[in-house]
C-alpha atoms as a PDB file:
ATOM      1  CA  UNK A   1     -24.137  24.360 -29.076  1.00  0.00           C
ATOM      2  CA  UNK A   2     -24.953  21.519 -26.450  1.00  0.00           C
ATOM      3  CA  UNK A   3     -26.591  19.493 -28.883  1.00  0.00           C
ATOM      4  CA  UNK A   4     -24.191  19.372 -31.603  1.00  0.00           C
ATOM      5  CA  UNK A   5     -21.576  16.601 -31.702  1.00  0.00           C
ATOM      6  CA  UNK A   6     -18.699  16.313 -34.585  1.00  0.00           C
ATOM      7  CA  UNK A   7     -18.220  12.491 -35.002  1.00  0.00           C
ATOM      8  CA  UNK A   8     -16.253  11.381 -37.824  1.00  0.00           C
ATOM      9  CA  UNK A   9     -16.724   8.271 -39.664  1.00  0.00           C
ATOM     10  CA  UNK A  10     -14.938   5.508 -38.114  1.00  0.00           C
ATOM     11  CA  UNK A  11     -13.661   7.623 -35.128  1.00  0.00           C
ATOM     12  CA  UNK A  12     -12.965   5.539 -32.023  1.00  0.00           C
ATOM     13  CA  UNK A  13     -13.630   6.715 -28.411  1.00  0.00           C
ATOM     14  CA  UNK A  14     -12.616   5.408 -24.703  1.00  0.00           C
ATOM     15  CA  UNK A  15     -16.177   5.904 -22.967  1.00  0.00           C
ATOM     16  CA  UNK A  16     -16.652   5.962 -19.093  1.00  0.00           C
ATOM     17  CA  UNK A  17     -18.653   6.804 -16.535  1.00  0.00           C
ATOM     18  CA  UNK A  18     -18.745   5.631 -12.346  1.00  0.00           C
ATOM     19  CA  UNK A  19     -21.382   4.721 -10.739  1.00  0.00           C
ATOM     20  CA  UNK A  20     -23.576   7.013  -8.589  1.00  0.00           C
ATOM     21  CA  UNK A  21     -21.154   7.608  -5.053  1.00  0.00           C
ATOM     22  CA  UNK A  22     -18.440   5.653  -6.507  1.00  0.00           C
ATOM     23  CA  UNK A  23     -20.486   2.758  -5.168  1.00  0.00           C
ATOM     24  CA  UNK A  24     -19.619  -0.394  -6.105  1.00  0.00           C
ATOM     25  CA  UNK A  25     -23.047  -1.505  -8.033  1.00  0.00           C
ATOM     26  CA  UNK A  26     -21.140  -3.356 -10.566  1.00  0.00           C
ATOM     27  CA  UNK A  27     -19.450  -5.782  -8.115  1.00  0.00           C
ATOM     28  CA  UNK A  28     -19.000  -8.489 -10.595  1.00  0.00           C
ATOM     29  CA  UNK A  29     -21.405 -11.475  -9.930  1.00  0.00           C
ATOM     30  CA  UNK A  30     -22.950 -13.775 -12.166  1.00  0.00           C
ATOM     31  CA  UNK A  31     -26.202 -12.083 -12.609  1.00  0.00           C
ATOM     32  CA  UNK A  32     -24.580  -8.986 -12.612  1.00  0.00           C
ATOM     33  CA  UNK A  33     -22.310  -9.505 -15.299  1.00  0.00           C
ATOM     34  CA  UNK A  34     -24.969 -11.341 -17.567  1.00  0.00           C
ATOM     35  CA  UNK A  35     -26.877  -7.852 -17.431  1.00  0.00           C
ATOM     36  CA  UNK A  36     -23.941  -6.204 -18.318  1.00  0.00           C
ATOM     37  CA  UNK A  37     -22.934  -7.939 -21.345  1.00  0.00           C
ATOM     38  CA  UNK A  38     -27.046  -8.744 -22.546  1.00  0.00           C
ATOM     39  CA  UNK A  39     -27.097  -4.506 -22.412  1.00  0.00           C
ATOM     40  CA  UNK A  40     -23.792  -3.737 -23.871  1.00  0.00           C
ATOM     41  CA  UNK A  41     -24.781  -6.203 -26.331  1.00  0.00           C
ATOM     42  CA  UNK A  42     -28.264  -5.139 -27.463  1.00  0.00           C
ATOM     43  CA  UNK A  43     -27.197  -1.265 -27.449  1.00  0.00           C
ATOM     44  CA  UNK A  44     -24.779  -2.041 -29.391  1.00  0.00           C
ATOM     45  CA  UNK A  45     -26.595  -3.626 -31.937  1.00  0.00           C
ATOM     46  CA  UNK A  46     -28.883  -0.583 -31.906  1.00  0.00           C
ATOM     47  CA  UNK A  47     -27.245   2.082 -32.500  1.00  0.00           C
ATOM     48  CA  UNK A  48     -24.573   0.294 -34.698  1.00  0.00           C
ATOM     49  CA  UNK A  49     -21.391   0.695 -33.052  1.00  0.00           C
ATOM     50  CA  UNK A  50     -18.445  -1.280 -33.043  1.00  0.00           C
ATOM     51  CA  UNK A  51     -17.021  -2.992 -29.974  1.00  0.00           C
ATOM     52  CA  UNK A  52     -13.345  -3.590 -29.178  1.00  0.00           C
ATOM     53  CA  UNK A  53     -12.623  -3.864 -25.940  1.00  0.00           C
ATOM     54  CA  UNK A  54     -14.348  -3.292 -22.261  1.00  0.00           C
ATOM     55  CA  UNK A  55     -13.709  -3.866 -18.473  1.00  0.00           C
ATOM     56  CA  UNK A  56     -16.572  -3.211 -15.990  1.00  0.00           C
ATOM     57  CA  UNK A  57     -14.918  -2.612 -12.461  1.00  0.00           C
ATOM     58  CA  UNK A  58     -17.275  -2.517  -9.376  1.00  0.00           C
ATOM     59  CA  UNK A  59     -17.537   1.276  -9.377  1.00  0.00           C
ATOM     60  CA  UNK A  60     -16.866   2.271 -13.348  1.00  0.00           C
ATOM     61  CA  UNK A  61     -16.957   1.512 -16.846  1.00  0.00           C
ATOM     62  CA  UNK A  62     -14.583   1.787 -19.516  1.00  0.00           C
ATOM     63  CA  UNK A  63     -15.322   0.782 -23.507  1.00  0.00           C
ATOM     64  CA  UNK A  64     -13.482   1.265 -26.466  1.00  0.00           C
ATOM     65  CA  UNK A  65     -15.921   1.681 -29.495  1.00  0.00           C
ATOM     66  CA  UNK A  66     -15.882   2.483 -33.103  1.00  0.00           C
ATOM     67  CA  UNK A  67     -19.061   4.796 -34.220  1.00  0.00           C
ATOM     68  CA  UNK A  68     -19.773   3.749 -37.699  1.00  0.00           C
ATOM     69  CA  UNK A  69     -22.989   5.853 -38.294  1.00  0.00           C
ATOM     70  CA  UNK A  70     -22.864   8.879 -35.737  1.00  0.00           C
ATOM     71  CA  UNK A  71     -25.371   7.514 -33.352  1.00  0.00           C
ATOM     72  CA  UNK A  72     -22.677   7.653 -29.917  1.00  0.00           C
ATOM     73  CA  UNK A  73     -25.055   9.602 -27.923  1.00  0.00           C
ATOM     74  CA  UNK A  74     -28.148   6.289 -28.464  1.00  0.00           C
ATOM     75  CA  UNK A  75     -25.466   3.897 -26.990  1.00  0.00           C
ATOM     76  CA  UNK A  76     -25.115   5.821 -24.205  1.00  0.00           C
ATOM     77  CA  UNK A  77     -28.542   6.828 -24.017  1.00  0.00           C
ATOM     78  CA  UNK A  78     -29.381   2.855 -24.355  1.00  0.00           C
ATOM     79  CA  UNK A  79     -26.892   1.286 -22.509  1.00  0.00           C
ATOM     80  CA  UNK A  80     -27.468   3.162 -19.016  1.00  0.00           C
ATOM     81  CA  UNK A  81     -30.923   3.684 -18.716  1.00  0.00           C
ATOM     82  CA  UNK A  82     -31.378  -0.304 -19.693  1.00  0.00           C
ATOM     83  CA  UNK A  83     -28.393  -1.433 -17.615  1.00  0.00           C
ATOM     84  CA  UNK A  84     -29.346   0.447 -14.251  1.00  0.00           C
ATOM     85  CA  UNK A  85     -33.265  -0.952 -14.989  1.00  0.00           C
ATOM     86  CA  UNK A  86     -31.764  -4.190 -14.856  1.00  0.00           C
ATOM     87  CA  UNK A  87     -29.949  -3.895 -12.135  1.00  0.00           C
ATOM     88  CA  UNK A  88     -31.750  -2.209  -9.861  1.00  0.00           C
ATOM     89  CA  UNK A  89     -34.257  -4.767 -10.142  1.00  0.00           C
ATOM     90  CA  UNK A  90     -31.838  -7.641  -9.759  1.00  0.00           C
ATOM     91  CA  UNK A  91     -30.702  -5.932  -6.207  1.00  0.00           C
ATOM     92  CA  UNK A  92     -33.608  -4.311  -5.009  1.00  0.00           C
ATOM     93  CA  UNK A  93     -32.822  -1.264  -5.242  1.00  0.00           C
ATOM     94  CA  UNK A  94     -34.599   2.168  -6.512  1.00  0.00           C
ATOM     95  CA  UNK A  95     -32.190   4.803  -7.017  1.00  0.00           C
ATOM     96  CA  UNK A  96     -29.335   6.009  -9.394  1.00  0.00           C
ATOM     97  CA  UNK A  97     -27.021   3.910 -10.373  1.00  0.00           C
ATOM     98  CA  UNK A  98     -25.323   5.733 -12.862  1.00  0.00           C
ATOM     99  CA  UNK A  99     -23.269   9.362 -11.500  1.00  0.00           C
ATOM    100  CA  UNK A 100     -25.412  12.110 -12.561  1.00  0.00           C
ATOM    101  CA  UNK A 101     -21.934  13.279 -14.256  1.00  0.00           C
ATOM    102  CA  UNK A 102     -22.093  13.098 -18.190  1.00  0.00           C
ATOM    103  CA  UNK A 103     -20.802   9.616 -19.458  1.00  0.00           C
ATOM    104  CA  UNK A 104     -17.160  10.519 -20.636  1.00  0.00           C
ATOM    105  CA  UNK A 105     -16.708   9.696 -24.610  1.00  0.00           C
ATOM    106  CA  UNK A 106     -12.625  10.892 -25.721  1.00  0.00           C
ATOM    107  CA  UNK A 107     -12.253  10.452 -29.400  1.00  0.00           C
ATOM    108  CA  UNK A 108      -8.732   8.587 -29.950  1.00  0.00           C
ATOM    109  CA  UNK A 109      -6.845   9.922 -32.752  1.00  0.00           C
ATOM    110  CA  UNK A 110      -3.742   8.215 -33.515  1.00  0.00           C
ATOM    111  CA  UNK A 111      -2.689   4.828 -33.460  1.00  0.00           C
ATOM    112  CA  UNK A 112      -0.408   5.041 -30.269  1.00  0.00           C
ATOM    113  CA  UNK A 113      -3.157   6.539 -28.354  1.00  0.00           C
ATOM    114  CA  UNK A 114      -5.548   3.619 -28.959  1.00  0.00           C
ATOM    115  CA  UNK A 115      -2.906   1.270 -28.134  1.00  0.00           C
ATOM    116  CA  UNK A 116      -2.646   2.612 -24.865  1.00  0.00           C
ATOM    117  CA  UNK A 117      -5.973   3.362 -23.922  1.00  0.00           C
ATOM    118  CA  UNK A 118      -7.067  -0.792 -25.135  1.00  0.00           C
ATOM    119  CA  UNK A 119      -4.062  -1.473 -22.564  1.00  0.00           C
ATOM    120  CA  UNK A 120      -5.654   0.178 -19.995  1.00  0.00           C
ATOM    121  CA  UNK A 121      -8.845  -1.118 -19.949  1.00  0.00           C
ATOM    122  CA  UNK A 122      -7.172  -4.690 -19.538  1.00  0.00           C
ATOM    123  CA  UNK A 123      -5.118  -3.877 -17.328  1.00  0.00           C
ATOM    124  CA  UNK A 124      -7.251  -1.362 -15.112  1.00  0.00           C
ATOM    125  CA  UNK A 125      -8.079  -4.365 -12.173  1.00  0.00           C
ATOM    126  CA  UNK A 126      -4.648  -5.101 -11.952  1.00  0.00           C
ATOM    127  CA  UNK A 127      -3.457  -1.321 -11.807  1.00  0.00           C
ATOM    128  CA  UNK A 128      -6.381  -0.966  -9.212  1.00  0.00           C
ATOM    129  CA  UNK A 129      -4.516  -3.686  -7.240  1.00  0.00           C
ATOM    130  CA  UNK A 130      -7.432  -6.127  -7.274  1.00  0.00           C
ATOM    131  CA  UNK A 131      -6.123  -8.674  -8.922  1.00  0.00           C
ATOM    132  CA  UNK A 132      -2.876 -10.062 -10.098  1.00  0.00           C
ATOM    133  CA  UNK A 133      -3.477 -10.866 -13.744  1.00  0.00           C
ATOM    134  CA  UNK A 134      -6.348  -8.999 -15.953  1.00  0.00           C
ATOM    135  CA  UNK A 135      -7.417 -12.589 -16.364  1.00  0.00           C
ATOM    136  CA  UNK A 136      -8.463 -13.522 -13.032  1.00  0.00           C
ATOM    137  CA  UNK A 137     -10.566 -10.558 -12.737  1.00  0.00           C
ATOM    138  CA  UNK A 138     -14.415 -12.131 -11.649  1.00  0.00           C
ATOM    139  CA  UNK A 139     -16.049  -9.533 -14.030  1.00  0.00           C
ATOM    140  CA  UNK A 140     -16.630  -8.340 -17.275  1.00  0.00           C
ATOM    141  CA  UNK A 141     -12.978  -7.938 -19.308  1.00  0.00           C
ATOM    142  CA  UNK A 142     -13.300  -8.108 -23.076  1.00  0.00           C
ATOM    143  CA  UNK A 143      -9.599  -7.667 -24.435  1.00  0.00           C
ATOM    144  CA  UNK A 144      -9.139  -6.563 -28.229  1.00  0.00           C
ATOM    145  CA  UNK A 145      -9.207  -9.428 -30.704  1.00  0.00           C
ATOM    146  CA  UNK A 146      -7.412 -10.187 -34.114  1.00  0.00           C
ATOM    147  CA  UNK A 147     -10.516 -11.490 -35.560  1.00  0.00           C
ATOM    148  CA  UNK A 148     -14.665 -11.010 -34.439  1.00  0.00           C
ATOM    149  CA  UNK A 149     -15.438 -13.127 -31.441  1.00  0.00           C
ATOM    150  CA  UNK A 150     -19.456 -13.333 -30.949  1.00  0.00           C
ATOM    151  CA  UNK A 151     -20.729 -14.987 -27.498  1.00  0.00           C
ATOM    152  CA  UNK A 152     -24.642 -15.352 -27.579  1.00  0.00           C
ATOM    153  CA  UNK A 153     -26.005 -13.818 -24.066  1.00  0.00           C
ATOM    154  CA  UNK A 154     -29.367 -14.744 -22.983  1.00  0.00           C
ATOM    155  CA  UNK A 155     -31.987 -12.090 -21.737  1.00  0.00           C
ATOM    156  CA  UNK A 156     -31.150 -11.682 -17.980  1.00  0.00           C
ATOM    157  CA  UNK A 157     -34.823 -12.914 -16.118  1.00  0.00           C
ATOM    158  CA  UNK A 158     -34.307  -9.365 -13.568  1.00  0.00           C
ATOM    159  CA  UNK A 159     -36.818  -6.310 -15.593  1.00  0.00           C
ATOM    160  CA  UNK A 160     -36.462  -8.106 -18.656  1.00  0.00           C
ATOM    161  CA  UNK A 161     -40.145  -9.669 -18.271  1.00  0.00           C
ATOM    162  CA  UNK A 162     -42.136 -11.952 -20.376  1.00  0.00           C
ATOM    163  CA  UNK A 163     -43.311  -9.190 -22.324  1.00  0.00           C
ATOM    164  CA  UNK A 164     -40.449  -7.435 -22.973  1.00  0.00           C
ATOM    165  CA  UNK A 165     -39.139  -5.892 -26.515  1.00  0.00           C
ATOM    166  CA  UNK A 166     -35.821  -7.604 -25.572  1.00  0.00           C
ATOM    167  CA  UNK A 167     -34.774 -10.369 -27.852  1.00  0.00           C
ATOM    168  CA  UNK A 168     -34.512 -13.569 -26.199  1.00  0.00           C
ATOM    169  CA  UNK A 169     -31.001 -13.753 -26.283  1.00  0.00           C
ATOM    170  CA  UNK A 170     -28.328 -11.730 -28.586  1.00  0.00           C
ATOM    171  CA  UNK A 171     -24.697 -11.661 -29.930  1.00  0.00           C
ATOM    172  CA  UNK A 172     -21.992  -9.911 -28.157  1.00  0.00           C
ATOM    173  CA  UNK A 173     -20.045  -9.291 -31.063  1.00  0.00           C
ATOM    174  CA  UNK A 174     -16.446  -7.815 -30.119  1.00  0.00           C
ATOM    175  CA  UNK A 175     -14.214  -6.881 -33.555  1.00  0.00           C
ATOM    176  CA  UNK A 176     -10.764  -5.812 -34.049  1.00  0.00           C
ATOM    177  CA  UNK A 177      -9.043  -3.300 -34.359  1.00  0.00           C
ATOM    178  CA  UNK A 178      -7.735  -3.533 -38.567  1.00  0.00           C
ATOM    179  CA  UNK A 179      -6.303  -0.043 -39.181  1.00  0.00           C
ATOM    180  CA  UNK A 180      -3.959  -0.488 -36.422  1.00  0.00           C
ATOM    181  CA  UNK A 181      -0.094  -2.624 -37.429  1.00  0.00           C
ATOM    182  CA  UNK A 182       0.134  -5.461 -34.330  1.00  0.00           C
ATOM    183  CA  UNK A 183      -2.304  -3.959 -32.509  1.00  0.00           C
ATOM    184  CA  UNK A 184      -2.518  -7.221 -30.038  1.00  0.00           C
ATOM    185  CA  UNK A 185       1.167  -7.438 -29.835  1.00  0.00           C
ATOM    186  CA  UNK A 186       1.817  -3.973 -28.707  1.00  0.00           C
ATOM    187  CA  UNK A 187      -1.599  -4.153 -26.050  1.00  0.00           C
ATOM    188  CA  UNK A 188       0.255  -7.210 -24.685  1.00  0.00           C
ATOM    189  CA  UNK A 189       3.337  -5.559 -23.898  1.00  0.00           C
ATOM    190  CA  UNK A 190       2.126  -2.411 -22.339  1.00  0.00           C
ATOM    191  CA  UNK A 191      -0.114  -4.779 -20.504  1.00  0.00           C
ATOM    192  CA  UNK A 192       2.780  -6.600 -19.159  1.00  0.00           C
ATOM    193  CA  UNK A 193       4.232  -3.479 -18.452  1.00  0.00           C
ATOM    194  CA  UNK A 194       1.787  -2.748 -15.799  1.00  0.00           C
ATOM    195  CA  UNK A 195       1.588  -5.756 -14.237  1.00  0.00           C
ATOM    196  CA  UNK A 196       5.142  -5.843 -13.569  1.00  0.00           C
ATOM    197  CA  UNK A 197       5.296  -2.191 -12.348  1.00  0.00           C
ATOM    198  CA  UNK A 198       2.334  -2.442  -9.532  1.00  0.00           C
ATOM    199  CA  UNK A 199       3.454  -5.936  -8.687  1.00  0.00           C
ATOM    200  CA  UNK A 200       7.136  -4.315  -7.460  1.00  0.00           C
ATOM    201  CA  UNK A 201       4.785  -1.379  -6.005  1.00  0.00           C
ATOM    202  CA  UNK A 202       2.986  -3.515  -3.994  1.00  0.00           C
ATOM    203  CA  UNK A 203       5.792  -6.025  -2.847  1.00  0.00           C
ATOM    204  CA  UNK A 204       7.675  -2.865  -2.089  1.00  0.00           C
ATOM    205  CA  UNK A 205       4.883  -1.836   0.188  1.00  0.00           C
ATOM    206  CA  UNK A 206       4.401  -4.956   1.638  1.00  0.00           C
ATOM    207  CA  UNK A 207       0.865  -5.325   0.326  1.00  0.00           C
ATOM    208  CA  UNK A 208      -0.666  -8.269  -2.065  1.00  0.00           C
ATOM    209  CA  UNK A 209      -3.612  -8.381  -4.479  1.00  0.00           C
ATOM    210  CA  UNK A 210      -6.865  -7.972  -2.971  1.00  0.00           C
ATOM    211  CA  UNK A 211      -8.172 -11.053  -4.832  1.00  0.00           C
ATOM    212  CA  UNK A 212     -11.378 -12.538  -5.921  1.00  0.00           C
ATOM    213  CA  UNK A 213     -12.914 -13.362  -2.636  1.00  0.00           C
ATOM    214  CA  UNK A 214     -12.153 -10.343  -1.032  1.00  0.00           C
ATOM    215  CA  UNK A 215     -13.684  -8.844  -4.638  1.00  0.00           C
ATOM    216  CA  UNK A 216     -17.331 -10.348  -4.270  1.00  0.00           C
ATOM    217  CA  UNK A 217     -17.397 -10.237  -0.684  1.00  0.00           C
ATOM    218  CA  UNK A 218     -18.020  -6.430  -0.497  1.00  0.00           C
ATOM    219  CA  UNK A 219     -21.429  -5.210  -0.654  1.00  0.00           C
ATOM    220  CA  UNK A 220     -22.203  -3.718  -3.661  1.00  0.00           C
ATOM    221  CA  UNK A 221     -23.520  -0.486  -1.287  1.00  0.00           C
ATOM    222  CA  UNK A 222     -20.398  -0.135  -0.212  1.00  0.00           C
ATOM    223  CA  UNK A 223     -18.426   2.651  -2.172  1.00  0.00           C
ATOM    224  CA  UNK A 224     -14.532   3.803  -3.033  1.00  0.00           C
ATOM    225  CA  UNK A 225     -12.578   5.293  -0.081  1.00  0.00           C
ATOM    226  CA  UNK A 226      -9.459   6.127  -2.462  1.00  0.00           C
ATOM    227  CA  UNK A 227      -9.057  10.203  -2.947  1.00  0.00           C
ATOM    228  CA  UNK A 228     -10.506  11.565  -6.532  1.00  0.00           C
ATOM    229  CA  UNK A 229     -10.481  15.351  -7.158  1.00  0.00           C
ATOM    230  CA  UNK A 230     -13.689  17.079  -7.307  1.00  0.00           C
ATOM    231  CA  UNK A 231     -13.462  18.381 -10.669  1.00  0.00           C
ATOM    232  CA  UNK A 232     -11.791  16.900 -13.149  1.00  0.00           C
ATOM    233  CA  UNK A 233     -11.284  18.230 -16.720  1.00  0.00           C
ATOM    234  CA  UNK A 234     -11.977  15.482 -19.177  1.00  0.00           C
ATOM    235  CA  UNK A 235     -10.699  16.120 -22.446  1.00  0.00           C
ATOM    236  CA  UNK A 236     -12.752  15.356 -25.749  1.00  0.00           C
ATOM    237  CA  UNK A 237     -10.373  14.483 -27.650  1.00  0.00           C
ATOM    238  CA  UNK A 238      -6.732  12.720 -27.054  1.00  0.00           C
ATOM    239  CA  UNK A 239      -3.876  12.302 -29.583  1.00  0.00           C
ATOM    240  CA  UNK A 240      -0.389  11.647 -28.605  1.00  0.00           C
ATOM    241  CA  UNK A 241       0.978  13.313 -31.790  1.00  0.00           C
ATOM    242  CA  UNK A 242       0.780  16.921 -31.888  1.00  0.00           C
ATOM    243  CA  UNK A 243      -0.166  17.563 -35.435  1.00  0.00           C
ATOM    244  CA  UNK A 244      -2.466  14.945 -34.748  1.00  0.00           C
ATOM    245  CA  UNK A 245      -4.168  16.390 -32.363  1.00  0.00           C
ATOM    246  CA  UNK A 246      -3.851  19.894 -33.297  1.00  0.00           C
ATOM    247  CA  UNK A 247      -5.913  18.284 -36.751  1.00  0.00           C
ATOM    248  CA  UNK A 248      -8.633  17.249 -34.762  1.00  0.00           C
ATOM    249  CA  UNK A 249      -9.130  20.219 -33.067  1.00  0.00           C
ATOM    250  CA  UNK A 250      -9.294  21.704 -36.134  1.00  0.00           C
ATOM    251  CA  UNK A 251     -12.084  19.509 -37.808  1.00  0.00           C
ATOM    252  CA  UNK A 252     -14.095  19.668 -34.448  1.00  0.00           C
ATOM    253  CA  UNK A 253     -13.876  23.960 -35.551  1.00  0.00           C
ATOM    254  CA  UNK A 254     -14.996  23.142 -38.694  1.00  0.00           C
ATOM    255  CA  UNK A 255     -18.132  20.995 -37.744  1.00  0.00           C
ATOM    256  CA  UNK A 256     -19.114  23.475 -35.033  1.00  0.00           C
ATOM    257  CA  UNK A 257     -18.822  26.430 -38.177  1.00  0.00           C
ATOM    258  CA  UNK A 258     -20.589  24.309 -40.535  1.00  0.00           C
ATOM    259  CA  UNK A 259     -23.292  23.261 -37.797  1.00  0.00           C
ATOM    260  CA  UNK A 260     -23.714  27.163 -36.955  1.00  0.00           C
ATOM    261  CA  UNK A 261     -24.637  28.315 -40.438  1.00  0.00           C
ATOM    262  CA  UNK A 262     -26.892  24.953 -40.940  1.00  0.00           C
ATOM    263  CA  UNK A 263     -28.569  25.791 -37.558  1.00  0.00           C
ATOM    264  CA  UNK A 264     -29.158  29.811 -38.737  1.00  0.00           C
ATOM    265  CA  UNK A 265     -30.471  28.774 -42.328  1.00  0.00           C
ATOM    266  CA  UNK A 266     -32.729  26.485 -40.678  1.00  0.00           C
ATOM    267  CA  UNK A 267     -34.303  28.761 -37.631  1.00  0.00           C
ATOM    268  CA  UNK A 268     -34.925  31.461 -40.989  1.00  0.00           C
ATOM    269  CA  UNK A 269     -37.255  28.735 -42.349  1.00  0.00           C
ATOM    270  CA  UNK A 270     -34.754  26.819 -44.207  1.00  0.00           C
ATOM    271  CA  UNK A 271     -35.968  23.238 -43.770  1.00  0.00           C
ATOM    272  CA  UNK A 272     -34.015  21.437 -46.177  1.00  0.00           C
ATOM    273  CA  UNK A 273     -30.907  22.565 -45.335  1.00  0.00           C
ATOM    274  CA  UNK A 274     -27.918  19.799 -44.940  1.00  0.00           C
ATOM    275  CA  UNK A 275     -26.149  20.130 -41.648  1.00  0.00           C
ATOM    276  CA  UNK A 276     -22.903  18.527 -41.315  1.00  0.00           C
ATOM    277  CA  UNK A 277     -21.932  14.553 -40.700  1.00  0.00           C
ATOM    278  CA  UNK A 278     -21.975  13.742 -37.576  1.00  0.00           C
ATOM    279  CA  UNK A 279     -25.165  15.845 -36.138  1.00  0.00           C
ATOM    280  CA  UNK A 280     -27.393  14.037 -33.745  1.00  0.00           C
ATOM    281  CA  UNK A 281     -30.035  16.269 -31.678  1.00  0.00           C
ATOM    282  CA  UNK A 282     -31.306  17.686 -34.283  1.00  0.00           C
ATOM    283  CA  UNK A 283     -31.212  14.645 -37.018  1.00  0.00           C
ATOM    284  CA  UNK A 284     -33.241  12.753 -34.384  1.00  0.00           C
ATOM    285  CA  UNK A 285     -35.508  15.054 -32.807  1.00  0.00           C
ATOM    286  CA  UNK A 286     -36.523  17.695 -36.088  1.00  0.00           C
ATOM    287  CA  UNK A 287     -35.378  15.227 -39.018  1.00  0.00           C
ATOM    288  CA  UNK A 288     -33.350  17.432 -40.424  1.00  0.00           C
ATOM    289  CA  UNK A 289     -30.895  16.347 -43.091  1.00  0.00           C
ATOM    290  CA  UNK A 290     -27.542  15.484 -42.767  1.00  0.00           C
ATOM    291  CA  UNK A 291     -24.843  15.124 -44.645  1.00  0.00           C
ATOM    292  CA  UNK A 292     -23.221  11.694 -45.286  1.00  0.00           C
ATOM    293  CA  UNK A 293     -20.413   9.959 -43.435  1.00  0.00           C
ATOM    294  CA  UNK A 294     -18.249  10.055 -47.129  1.00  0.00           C
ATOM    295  CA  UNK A 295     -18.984  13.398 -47.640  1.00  0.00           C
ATOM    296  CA  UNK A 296     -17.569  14.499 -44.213  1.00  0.00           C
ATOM    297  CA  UNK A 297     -14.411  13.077 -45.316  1.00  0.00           C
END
């Protein structure tokens, strides 16, 4: 069942993933941050997805995305191999960037959830104790809007030659968040929440900010120190209502039933038979049907 995926129409995920080592290839830079945005940008636009919100730390990623048309695992697919092209080729370098762990993708449920996972992506420098506010971070921090914001990003000039399929330049297009009552309001005072908290933290343990220049004076070979468990059980879904989730672990059931029987019908020789909304592997590499987003719901 490795290949099957159950994504609903409209669902919205928190995606992550760390860089190979925990090293700090992202160390926000001006180059560095152009390739970031130009590939968030043009995988985006590929494989349809909404954007809402994103911070790119020195080590990690984290993106909050809406996934109109099923097509989750071609972002991902997209994003990293482009982005660690790019960047490899900007810094010299020739091996991983991206952890060989899977690229973390938690559908949020409810509206709470969301709320607090957009919060933490703004605030995630200053809980990291980089910097004091989420604005003065040095690299990539797109906050949820109240209405589309599009910033046009020229191709980066690192692997992106002459030749290249690459548009000349594309729209960053970052949308809100509709479905969700003062969705900016409520961000803003978790956000504020967290600032105040490791502020007092810090002050209480007489330690400050690292700050900016301290930020882009580390090389970006260098990797995190900080302890992180070995394994770490990352949960596909996250609701902080209990029927809520208990719902979504339902439907996820469901698709995996439905995906089962359209899987057996179709190894007996059944080729036109519909397998559930939300099916990727085998959509894309046996053309398969699949049913559509409306009828899923």
């Amino acid at each position: 069942m490795a290949h099957a995926r159950n994504v609903r129409p409209g669902s919205v995920y928190l995606l992550t993933r760390r860089c190979s080592q925990r090293t700090f290839r992202l160390r926000p830079t001006g180059e560095t941050n152009d390739i970031l945005r130009f590939c968030l940008a043009w995988a985006a636009q590929k494989a349809g997805l909404l954007i809402h919100a994103a911070v790119f730390m020195s080590n990690h990623h984290h993106i909050v995305v809406t996934d109109v048309e099923a097509r989750l695992p071609e972002f991902l697919r997209e994003f990293h191999r482009v982005s660690a092209r790019a960047l490899n080729a900007a810094q010299g370098q020739k091996e991983n960037l991206w952890s060989s762990e899977r690229a973390s993708a938690v559908e949020l449920g409810d509206e709470e959830t969301i709320v607090a996972e957009l919060a933490y992506v703004v605030a995630n420098p200053v809980e990291a104790g980089l910097v004091a506010s989420p604005q003065d971070w040095p690299g990539v921090l797109i906050p949820p809007v109240n209405a589309e914001t599009v910033t046009v990003v020229a191709r980066p000039k690192a692997y992106f030659g002459p030749r290249s399929s690459a548009p000349e330049s594309i729209a960053l297009r970052v949308q809100p968040l509709r479905s969700i009552d003062r969705v900016l309001e409520r961000v803003a005072s978790v956000v504020r929440a967290s600032i105040e908290r490791v502020t007092a933290r810090l002050h209480q343990e007489g330690r400050s900010f690292l700050g900016k220049a301290a930020i882009l004076a580390t090389s970006f070979l260098a990797r995190a120190t900080s302890f992180e468990p070995m394994w770490r059980k990352v949960p596909a879904l996250a609701a902080r209502a209990r029927e809520r989730h208990r719902a979504m672990i339902d439907g996820r059931r469901e698709f995996l039933r439905a995906y089962s029987t359209a899987l057996a019908r179709w190894r007996q020789g059944e080729q036109t038979v519909e397998f559930p909304f939300g099916t990727w592997w085998m959509r894309v590499f046996h053309g398969v049907r699949v049913a559509s987003a409306s009828a899923s719901t």
